[in-house]
C-alpha atoms as a PDB file:
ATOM      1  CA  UNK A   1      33.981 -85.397  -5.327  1.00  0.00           C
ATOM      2  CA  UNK A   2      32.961 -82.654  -3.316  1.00  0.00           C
ATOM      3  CA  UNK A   3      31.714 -79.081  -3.814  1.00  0.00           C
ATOM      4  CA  UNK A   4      32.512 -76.271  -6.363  1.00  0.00           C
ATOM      5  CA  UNK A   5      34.584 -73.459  -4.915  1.00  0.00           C
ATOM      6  CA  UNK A   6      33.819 -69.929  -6.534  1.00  0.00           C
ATOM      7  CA  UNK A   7      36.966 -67.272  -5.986  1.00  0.00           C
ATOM      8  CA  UNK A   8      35.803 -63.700  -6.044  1.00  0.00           C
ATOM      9  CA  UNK A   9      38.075 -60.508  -6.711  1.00  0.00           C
ATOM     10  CA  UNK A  10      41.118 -62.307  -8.588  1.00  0.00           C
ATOM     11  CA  UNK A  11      42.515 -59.260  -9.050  1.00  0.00           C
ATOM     12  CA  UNK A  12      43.157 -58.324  -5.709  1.00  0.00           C
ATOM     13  CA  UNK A  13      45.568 -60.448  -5.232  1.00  0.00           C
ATOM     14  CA  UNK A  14      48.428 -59.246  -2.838  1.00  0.00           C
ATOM     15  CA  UNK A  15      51.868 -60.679  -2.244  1.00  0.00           C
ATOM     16  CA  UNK A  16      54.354 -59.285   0.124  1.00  0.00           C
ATOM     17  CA  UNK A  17      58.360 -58.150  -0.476  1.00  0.00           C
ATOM     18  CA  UNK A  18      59.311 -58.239  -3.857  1.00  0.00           C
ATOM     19  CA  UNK A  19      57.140 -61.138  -5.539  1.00  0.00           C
ATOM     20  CA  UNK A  20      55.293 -58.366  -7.586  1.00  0.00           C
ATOM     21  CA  UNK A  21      58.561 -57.533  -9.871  1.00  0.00           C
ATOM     22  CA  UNK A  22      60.757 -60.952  -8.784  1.00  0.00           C
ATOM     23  CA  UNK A  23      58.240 -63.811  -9.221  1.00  0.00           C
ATOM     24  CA  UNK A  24      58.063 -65.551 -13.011  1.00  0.00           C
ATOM     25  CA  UNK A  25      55.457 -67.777 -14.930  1.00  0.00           C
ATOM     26  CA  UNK A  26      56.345 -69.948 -17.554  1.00  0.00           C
ATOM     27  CA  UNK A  27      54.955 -71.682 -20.311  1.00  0.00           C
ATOM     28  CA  UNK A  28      55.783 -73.173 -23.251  1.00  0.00           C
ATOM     29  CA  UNK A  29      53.856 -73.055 -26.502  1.00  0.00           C
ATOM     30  CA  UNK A  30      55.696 -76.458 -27.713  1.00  0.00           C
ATOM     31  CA  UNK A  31      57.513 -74.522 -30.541  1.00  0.00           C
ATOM     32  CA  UNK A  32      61.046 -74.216 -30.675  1.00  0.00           C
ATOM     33  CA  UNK A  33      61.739 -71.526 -29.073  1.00  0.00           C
ATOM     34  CA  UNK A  34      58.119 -71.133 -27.618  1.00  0.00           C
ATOM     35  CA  UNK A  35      59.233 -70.271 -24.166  1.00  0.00           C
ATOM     36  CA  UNK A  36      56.996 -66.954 -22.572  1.00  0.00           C
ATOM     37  CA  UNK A  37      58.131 -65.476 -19.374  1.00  0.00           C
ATOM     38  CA  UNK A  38      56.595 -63.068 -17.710  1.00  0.00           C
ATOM     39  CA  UNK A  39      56.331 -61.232 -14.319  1.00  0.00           C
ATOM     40  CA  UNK A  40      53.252 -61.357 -10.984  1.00  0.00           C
ATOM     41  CA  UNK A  41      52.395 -57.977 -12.286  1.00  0.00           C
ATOM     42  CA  UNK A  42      52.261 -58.107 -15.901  1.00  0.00           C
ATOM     43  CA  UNK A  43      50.001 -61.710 -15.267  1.00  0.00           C
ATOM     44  CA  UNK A  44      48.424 -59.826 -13.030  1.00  0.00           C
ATOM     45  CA  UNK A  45      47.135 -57.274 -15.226  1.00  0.00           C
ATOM     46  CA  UNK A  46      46.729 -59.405 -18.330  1.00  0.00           C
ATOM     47  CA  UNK A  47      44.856 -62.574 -16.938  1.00  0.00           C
ATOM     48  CA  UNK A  48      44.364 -62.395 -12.681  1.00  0.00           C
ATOM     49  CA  UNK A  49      42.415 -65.685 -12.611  1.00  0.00           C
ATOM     50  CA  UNK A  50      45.393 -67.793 -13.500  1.00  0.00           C
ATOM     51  CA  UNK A  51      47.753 -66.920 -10.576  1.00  0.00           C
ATOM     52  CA  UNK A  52      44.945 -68.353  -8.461  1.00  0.00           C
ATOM     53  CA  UNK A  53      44.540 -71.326 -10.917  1.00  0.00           C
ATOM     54  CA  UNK A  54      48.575 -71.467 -10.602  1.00  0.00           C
ATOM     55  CA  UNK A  55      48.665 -71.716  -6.987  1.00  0.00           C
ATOM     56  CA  UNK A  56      45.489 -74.221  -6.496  1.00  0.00           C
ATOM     57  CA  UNK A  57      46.960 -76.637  -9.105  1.00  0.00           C
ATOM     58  CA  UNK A  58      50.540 -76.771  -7.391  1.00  0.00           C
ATOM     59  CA  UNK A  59      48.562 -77.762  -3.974  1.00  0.00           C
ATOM     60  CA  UNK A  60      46.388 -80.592  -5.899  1.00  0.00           C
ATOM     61  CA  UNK A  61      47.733 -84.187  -6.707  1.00  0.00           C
ATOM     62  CA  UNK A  62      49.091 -84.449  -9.863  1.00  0.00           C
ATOM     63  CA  UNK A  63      46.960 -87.298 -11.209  1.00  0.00           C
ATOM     64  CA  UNK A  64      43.750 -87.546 -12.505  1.00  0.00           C
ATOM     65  CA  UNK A  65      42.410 -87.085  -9.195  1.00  0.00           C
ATOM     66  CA  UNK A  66      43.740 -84.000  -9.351  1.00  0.00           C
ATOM     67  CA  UNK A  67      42.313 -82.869 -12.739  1.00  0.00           C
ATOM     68  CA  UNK A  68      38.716 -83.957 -11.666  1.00  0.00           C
ATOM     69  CA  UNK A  69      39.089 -81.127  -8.499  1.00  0.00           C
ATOM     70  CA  UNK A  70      40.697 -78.558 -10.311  1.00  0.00           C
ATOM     71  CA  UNK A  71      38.284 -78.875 -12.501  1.00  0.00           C
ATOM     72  CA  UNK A  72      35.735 -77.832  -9.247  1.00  0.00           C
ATOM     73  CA  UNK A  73      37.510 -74.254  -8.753  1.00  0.00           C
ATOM     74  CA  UNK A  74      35.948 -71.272 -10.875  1.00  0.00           C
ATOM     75  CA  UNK A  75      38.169 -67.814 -10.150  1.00  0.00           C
ATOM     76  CA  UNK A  76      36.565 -64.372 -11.767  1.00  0.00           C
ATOM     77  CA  UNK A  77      38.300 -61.493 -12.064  1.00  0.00           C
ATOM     78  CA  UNK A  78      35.548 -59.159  -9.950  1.00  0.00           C
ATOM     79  CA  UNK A  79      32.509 -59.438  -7.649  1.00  0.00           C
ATOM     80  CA  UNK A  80      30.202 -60.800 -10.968  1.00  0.00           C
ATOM     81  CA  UNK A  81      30.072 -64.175 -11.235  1.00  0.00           C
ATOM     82  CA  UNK A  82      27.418 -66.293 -13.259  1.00  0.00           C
ATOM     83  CA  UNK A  83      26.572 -68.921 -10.425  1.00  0.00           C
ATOM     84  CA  UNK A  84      24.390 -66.896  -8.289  1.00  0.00           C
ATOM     85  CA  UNK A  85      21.465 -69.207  -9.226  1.00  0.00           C
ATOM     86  CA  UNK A  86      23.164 -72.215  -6.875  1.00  0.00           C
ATOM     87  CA  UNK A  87      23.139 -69.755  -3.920  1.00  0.00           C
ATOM     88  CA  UNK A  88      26.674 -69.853  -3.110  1.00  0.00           C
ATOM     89  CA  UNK A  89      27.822 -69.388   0.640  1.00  0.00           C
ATOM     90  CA  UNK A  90      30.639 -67.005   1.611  1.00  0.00           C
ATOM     91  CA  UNK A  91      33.132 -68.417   3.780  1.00  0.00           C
ATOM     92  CA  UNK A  92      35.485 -66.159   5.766  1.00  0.00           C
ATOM     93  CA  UNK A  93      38.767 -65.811   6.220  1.00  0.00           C
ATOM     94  CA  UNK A  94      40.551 -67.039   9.114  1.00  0.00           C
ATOM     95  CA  UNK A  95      43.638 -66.203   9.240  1.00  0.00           C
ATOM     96  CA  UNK A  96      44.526 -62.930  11.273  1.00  0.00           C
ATOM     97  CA  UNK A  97      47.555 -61.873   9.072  1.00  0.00           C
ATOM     98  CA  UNK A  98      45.411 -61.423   5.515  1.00  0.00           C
ATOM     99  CA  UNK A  99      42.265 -59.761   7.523  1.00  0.00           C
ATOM    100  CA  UNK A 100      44.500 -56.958   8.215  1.00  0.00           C
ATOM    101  CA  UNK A 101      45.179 -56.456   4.673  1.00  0.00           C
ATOM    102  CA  UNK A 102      41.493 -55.805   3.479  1.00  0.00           C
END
């Protein structure tokens, strides 16, 4: 199945033009009427992790395949995470245009 991957720093996630005030999550409780909407920033401040978990699941086949390696992907909020015991390696970035960022 593969390897666990271990996100770091959810909460400095960046997007560019106006994605921070313009891009919306959904969900649905199942209630009439359930529907929640709310903005990149205000998920961003309430729960970071899951506009990570948001993205990785949209790039993962929907199946049970899928499921299985989602279920592989940890994302923390900061720097602390609990799996420093398995000796996790850092991989780095590649790609020029987000190294200028940091």
């Amino acid at each position: 199945m593969g390897a666990f991957v271990i996100v770091v720093n959810a909460e400095k996630v960046a997007v560019s033009g106006k994605k921070r005030t313009q891009k919306l999550y959904r969900r649905h409780s199942g209630r009439p009427g359930g529907m929640k909407v709310e903005t990149f920033n205000q998920l961003q401040q309430r729960i970071p992790e899951r506009i990570i978990e948001h993205a990785v699941r949209g790039m993962l086949p929907k199946g049970r395949l899928g499921r299985a390696l989602f279920n592989h992907l940890k994302v923390y909020k900061g720097s602390d995470h609990p799996h420093e015991a398995q000796k996790p390696v850092e991989l780095p970035i590649r790609d020029k245009r987000i190294q200028k960022q940091r």
